[in-house]
N, C-alpha and C. Protein backbone atom coordinates (compact mmCIF):
# COMPACT_ATOMS: atom_id res chain seq x y z
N UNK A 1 0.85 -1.17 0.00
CA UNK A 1 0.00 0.00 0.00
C UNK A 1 0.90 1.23 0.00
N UNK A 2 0.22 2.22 -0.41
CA UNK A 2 1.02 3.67 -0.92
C UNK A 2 0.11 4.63 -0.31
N UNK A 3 0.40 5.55 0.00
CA UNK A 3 -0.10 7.31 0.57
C UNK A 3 0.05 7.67 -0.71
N UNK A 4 -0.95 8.58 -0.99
CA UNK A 4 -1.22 9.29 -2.01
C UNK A 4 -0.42 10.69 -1.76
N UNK A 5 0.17 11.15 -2.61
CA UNK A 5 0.84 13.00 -2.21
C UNK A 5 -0.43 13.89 -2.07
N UNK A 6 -1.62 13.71 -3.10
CA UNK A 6 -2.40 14.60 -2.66
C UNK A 6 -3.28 14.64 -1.65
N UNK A 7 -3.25 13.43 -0.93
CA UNK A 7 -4.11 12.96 0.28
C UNK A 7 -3.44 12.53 1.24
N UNK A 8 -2.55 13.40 2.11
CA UNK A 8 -1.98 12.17 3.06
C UNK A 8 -3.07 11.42 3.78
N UNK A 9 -2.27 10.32 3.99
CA UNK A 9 -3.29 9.41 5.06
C UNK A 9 -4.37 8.67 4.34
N UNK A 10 -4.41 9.12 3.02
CA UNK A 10 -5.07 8.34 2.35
C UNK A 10 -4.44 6.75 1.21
N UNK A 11 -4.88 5.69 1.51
CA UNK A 11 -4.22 4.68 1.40
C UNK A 11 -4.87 4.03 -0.22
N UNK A 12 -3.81 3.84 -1.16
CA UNK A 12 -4.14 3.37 -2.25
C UNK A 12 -3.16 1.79 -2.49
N UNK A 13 -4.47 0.84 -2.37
CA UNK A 13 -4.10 -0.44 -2.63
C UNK A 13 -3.00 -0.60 -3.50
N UNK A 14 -2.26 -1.83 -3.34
CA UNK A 14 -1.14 -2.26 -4.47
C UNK A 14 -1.89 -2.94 -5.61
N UNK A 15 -0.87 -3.11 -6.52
CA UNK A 15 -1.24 -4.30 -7.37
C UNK A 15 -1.64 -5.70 -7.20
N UNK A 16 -0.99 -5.69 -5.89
CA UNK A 16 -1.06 -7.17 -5.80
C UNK A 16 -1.95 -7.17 -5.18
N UNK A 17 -2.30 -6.71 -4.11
CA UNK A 17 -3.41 -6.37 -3.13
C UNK A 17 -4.69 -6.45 -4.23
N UNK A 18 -4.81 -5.58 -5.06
CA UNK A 18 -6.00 -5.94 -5.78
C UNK A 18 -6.25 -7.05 -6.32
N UNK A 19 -5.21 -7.39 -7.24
CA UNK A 19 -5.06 -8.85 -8.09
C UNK A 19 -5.64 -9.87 -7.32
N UNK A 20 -5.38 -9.99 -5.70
CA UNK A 20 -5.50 -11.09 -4.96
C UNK A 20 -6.68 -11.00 -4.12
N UNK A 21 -7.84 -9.31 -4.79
CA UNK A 21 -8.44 -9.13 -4.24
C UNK A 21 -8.81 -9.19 -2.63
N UNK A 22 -7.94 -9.07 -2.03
CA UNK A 22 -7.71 -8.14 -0.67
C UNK A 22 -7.58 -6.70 -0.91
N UNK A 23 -8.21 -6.05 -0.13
CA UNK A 23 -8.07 -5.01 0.06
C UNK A 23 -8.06 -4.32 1.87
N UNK A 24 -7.00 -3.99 2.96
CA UNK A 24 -6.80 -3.93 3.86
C UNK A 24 -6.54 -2.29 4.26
N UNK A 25 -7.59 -1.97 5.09
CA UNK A 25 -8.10 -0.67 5.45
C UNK A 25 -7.44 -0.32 6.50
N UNK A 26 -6.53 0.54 6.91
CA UNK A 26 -5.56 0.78 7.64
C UNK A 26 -6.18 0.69 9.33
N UNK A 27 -7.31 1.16 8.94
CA UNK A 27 -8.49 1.62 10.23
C UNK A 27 -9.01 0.07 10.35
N UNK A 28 -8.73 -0.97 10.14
CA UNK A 28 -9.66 -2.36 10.10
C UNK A 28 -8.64 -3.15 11.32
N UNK A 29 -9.44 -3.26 12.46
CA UNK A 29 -8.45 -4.52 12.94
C UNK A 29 -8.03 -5.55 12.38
N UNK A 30 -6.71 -6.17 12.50
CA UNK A 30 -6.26 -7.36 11.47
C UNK A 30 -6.36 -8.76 12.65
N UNK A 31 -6.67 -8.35 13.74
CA UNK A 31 -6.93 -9.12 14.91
C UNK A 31 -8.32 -9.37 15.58
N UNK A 32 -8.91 -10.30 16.00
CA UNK A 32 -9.71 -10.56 17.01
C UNK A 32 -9.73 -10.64 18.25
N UNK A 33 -10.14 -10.26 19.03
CA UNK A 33 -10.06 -10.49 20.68
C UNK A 33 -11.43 -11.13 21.57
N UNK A 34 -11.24 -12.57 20.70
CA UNK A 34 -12.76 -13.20 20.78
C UNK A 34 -12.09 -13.89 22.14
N UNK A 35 -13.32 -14.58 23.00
CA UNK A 35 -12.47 -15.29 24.53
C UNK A 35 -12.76 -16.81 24.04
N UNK A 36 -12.23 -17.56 24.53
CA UNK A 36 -11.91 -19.17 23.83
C UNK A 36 -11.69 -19.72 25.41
N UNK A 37 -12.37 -21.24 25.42
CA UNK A 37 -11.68 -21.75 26.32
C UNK A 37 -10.02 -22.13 25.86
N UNK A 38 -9.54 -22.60 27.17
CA UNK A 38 -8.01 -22.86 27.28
C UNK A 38 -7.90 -24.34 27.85
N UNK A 39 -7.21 -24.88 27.62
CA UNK A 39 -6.58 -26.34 28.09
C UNK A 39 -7.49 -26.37 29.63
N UNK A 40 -6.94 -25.75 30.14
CA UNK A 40 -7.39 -25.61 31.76
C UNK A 40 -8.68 -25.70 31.89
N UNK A 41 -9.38 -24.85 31.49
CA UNK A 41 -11.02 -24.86 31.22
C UNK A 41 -11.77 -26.20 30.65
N UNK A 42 -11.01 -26.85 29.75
CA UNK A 42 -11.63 -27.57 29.09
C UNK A 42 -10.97 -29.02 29.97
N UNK A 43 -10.01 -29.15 30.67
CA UNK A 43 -10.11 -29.92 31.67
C UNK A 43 -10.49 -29.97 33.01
N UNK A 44 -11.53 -29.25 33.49
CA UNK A 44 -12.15 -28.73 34.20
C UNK A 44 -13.21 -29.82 33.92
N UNK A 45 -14.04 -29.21 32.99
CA UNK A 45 -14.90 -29.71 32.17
C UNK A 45 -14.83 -31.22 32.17
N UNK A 46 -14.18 -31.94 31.40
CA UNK A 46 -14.08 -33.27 31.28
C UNK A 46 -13.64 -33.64 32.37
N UNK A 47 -13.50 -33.41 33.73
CA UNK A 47 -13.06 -33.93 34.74
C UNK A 47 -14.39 -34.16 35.68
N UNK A 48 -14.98 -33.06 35.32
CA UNK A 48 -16.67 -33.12 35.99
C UNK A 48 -17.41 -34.15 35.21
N UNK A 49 -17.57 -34.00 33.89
CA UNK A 49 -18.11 -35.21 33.13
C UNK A 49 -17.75 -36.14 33.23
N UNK A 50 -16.51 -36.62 33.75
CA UNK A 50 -16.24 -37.93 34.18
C UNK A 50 -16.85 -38.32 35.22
N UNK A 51 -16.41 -37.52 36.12
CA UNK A 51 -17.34 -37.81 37.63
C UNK A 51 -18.53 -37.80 37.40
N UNK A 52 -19.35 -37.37 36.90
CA UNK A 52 -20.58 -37.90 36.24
C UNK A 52 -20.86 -39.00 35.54
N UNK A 53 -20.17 -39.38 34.50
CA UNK A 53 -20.56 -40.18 33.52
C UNK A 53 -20.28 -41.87 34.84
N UNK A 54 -19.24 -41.35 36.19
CA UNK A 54 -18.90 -42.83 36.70
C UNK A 54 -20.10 -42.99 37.46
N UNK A 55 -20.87 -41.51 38.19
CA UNK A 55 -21.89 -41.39 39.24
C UNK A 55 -22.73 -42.45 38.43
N UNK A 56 -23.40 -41.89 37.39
CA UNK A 56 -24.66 -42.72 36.52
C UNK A 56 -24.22 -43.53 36.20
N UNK A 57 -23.00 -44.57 35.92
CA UNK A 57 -22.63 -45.69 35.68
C UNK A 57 -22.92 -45.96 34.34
N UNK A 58 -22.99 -44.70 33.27
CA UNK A 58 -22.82 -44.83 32.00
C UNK A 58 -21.18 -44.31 31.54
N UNK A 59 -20.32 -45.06 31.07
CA UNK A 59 -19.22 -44.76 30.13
C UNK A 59 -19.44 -43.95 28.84
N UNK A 60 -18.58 -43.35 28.98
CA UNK A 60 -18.93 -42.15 27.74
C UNK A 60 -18.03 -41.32 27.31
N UNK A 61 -17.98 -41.48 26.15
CA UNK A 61 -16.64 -40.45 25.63
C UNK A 61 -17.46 -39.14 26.16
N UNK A 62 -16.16 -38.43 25.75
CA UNK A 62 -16.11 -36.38 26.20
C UNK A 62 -15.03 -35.76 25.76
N UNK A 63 -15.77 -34.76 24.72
CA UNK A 63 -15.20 -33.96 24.35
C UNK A 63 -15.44 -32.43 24.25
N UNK A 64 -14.27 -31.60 24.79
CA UNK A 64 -14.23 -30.20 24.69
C UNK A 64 -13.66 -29.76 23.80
N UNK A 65 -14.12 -28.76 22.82
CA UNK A 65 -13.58 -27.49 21.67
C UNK A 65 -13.62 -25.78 22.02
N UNK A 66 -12.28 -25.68 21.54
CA UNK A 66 -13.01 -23.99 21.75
C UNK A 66 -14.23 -23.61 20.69
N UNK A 67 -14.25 -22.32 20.86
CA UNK A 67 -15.22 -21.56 19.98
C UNK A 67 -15.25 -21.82 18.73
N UNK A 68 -14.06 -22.47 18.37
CA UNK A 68 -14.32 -22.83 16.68
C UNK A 68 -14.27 -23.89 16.26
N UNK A 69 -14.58 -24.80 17.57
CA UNK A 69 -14.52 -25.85 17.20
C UNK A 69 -13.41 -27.05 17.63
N UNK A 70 -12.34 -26.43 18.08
CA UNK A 70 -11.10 -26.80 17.83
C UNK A 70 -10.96 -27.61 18.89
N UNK A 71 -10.51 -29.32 18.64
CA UNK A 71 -10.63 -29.89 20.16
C UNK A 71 -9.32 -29.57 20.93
N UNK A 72 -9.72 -29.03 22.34
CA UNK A 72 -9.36 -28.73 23.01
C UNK A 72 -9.12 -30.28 24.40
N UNK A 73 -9.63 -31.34 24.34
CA UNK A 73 -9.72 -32.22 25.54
C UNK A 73 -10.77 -33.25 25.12
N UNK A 74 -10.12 -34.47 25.69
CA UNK A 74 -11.02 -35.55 25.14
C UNK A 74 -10.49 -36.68 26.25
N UNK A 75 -11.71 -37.74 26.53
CA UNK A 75 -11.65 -38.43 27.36
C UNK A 75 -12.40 -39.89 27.09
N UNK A 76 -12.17 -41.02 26.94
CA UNK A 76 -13.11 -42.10 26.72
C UNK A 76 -13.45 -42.92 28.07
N UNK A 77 -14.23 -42.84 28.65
CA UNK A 77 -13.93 -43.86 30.21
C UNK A 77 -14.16 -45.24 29.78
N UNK A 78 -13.30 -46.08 30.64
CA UNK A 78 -13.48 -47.41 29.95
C UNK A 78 -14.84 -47.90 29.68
N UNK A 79 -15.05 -49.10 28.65
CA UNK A 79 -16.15 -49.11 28.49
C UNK A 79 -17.32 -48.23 27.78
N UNK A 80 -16.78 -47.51 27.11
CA UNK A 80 -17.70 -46.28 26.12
C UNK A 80 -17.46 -47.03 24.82
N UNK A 81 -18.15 -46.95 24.20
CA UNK A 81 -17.99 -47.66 22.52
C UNK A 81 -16.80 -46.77 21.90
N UNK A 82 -16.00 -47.35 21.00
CA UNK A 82 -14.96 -47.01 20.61
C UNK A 82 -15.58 -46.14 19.29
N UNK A 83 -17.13 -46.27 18.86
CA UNK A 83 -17.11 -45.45 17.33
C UNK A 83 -17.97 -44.29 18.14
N UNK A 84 -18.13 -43.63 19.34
CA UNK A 84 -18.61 -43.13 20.52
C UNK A 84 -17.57 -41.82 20.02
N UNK A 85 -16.98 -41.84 19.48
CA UNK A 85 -15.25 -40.84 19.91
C UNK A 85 -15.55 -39.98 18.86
N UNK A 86 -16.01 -40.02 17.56
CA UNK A 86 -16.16 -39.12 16.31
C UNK A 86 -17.55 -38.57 16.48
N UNK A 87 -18.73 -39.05 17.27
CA UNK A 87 -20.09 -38.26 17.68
C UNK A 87 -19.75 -37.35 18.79
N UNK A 88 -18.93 -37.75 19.45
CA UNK A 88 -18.63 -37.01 20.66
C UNK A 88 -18.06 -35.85 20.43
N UNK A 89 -16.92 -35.89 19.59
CA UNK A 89 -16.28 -34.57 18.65
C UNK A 89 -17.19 -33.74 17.59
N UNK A 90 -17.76 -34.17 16.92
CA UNK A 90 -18.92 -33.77 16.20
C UNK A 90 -19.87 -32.96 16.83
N UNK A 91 -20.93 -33.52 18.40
CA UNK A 91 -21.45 -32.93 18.88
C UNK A 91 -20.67 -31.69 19.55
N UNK A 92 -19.65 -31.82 20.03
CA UNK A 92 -18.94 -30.12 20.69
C UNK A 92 -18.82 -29.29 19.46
N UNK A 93 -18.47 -29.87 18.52
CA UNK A 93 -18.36 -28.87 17.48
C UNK A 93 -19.44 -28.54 16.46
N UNK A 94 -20.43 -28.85 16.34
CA UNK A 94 -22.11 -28.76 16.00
C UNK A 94 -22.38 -27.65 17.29
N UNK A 95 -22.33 -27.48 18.49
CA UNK A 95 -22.60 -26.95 19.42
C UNK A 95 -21.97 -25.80 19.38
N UNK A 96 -21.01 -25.65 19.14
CA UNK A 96 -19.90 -24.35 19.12
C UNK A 96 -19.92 -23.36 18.22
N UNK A 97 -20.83 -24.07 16.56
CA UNK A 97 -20.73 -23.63 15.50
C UNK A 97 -22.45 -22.95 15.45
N UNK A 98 -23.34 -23.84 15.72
CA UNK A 98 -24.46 -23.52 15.91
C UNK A 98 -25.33 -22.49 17.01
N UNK A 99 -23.87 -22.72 18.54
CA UNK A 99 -24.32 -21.76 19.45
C UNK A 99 -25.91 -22.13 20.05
N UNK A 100 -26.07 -23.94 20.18
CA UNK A 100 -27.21 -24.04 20.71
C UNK A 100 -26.63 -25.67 21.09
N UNK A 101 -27.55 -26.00 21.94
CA UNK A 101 -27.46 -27.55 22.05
C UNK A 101 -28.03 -28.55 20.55
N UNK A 102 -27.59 -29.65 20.64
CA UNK A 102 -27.54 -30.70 19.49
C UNK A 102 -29.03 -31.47 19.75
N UNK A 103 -29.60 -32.09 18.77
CA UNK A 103 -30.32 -32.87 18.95
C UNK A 103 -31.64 -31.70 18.32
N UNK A 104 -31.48 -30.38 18.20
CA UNK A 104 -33.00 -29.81 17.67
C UNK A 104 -33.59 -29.83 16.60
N UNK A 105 -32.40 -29.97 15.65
CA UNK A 105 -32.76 -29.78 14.32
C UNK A 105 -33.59 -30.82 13.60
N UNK A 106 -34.56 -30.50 13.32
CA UNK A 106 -35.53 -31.55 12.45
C UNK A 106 -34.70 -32.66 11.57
N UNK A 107 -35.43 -33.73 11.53
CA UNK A 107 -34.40 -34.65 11.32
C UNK A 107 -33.89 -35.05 9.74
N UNK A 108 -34.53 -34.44 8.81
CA UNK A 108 -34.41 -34.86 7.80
C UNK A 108 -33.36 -33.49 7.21
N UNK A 109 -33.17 -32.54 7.84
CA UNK A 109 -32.24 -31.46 7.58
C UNK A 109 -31.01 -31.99 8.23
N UNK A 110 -31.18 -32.50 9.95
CA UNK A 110 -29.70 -32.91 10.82
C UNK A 110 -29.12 -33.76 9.75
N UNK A 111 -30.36 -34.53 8.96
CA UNK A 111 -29.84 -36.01 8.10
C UNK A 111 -28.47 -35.56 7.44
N UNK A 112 -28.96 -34.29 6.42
CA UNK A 112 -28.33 -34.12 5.22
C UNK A 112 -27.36 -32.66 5.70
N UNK A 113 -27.44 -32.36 6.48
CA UNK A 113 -25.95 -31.74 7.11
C UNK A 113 -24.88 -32.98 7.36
N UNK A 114 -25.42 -33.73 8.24
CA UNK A 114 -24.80 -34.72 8.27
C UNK A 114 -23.47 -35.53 7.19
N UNK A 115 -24.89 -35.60 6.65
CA UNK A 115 -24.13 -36.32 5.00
C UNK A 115 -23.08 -35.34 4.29
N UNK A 116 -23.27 -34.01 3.95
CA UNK A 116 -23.09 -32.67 3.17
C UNK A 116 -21.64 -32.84 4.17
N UNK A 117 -21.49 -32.70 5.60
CA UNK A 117 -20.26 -32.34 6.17
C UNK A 117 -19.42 -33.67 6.18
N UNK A 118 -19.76 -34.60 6.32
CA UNK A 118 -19.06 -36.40 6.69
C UNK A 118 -19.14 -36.21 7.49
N UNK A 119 -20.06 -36.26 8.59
CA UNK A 119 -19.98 -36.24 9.65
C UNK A 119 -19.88 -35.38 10.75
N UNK A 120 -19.29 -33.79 10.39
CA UNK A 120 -18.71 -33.22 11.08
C UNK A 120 -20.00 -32.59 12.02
N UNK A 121 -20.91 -32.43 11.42
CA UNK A 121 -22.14 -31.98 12.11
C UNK A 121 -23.07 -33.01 12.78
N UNK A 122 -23.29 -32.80 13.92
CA UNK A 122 -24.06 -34.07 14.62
C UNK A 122 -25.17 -33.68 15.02
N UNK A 123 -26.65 -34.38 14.60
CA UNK A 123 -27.47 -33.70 15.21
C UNK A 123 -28.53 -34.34 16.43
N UNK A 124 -27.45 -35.11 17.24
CA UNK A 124 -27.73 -35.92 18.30
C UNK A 124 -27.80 -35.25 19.66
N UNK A 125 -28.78 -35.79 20.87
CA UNK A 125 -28.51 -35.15 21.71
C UNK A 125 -27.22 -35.36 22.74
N UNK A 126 -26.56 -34.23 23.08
CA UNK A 126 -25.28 -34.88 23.99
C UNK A 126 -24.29 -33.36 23.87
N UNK A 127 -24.58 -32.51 22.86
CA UNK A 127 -23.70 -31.41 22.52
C UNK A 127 -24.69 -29.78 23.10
N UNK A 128 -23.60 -29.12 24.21
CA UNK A 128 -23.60 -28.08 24.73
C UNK A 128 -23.09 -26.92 24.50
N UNK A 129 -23.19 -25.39 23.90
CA UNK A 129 -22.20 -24.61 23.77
C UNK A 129 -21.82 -24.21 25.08
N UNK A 130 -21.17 -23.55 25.34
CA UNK A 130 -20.24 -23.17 26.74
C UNK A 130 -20.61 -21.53 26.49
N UNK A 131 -21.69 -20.77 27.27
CA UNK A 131 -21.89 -19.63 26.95
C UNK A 131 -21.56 -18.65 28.04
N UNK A 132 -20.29 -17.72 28.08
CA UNK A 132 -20.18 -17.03 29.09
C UNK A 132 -19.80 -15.68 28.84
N UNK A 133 -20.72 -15.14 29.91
CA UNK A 133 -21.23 -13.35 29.80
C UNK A 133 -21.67 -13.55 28.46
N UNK A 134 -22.35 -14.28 27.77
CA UNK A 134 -23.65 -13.97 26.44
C UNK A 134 -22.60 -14.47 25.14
N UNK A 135 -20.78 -14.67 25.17
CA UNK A 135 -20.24 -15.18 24.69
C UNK A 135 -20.00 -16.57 24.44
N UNK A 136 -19.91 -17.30 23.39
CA UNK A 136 -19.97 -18.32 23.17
C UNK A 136 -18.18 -18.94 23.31
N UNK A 137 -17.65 -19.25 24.24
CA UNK A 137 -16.07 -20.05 24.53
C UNK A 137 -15.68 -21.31 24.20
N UNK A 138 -16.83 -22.12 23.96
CA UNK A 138 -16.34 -23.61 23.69
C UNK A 138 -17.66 -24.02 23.97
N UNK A 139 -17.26 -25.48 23.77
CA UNK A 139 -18.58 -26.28 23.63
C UNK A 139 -18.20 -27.59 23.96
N UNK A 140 -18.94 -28.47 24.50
CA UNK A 140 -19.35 -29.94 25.05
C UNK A 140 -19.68 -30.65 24.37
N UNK A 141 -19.61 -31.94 24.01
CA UNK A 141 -19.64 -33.20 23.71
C UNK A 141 -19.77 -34.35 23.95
N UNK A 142 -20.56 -35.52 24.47
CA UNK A 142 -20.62 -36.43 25.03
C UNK A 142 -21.55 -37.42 24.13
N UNK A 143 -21.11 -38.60 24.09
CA UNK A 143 -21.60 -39.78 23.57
C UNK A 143 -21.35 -41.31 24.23
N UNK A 144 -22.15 -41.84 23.61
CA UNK A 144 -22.10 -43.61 24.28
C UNK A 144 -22.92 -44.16 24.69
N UNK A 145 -23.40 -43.18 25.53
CA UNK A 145 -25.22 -43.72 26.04
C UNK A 145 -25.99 -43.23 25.83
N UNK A 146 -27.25 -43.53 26.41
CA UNK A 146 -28.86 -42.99 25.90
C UNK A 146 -28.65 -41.48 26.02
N UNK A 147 -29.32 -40.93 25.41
CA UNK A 147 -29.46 -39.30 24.98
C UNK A 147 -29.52 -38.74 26.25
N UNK A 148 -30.29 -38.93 27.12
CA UNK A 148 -30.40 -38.40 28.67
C UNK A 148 -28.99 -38.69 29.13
N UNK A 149 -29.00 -39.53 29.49
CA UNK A 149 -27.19 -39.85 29.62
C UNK A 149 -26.13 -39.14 29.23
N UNK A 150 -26.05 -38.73 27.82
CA UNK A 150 -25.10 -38.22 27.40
C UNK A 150 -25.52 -36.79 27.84
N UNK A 151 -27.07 -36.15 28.08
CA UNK A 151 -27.06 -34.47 28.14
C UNK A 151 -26.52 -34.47 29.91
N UNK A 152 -27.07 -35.64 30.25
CA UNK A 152 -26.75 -35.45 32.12
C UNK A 152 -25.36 -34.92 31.60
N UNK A 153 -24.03 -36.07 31.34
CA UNK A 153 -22.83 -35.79 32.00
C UNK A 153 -22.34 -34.84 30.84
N UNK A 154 -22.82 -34.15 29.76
CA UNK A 154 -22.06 -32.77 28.81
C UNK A 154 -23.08 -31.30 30.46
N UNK A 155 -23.84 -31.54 30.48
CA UNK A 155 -24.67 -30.53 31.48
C UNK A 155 -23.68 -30.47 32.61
N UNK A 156 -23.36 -31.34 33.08
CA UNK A 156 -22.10 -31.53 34.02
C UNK A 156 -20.72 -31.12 34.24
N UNK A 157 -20.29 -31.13 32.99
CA UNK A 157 -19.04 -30.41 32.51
C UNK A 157 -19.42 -29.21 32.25
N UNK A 158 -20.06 -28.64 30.95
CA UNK A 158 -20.28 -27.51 31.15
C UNK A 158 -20.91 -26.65 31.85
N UNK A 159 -22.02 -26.98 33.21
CA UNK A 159 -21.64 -26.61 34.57
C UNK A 159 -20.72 -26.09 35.12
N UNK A 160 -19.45 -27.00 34.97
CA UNK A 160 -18.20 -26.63 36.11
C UNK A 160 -17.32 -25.89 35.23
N UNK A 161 -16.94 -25.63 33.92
CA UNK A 161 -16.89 -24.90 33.66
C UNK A 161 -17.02 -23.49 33.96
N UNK A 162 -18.68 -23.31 33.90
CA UNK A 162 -18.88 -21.90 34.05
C UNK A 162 -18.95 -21.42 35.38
N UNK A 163 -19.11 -22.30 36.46
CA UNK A 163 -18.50 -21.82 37.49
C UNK A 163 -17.39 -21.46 37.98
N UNK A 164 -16.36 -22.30 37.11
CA UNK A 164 -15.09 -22.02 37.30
C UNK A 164 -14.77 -20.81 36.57
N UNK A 165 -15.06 -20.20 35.65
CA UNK A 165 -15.29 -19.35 34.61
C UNK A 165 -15.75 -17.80 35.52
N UNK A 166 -16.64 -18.06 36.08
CA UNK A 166 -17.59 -17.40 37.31
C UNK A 166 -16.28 -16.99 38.36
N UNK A 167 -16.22 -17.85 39.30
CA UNK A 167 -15.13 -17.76 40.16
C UNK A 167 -14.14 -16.93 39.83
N UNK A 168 -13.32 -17.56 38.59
CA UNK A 168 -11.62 -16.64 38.59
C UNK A 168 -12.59 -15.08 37.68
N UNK A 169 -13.51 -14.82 37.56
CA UNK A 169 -14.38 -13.61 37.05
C UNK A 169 -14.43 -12.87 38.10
N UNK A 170 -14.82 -13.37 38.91
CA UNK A 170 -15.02 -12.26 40.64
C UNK A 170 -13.22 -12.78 41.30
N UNK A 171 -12.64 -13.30 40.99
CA UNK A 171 -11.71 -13.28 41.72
C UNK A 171 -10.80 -12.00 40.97
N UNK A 172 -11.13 -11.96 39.68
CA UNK A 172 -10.11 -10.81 39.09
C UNK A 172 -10.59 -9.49 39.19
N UNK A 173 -12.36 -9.60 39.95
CA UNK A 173 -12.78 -7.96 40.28
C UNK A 173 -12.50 -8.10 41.36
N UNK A 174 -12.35 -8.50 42.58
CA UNK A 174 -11.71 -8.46 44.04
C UNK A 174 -10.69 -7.73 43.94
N UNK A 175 -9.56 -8.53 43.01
CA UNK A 175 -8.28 -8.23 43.19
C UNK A 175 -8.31 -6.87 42.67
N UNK A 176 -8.71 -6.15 42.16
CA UNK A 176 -8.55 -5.05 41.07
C UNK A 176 -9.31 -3.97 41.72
């Protein structure tokens, strides 16, 4: 990019910049400052869903993603079906992307998302987004057992989560 002489401050794209159709506005953040869970958070999470999934004596994979999806933590307790592990990832990330729990979508649409993504979209019940202060941070995942089953122990994790979320929130207005 170039300053014009007769305009300072005024910014005239390159060649290449156009060619490659970008065009980058000096005034445009080139960054986001979206909040994401972190390792920590998301083993939080799957540590509560475990203790759940052993309370109800259903085995069950668990999985946490941040906001985009991205797995962040995963857990199989013994005894969870081994093809349990790609619904379980699917549902956190259906949840994260959608910004609602899994399992609503009418079924002949969940069908063909389904199909359309390979899988990546699940429209089973068991998947939670992780919503804090009205922001969406990550999302929950759980599979293996009956649908109640799987919402008990994802409800569970992402629970402790947001308490924990909650907590170091008032612990950083105390301190301050």
């Amino acid at each position: 990019m170039r300053s014009t002489p007769d305009q300072p401050g005024h910014v005239v794209p390159s060649f290449a910049e156009i060619y490659s159709g970008v065009h980058i506005m000096p005034s445009q953040s080139l960054t986001h400052s979206n909040q994401q869970l972190t390792y920590a958070a998301a083993a939080i999470a799957v540590e509560a869903a475990v203790a759940k999934s052993r309370e109800i004596g259903a085995p069950e994979c668990i999985a946490v993603v941040d906001a985009g999806g991205n797995l962040l933590a995963f857990a199989r307790i013994e005894g969870a079906a081994v093809l349990a592990r790609d619904p379980a990832i699917a549902k956190a990330a259906t949840s994260a992307s959608i910004g609602a729990p899994t399992g609503a979508i009418p079924f002949e649409f969940g069908a063909n998302l389904g199909l359309a993504s390979r899988g990546g979209i699940a429209n089973l019940g068991g998947g939670f987004p992780i919503v804090f202060r009205g922001v969406i941070v990550g999302a929950i995942g759980v599979g293996s057992g009956t649908t109640e089953q799987d919402v008990a122990v994802a409800e569970a994790g992402r629970d402790a989560v947001l308490a924990a979320l909650g907590a170091a929130a008032s612990d950083r207005v105390r301190a301050s």
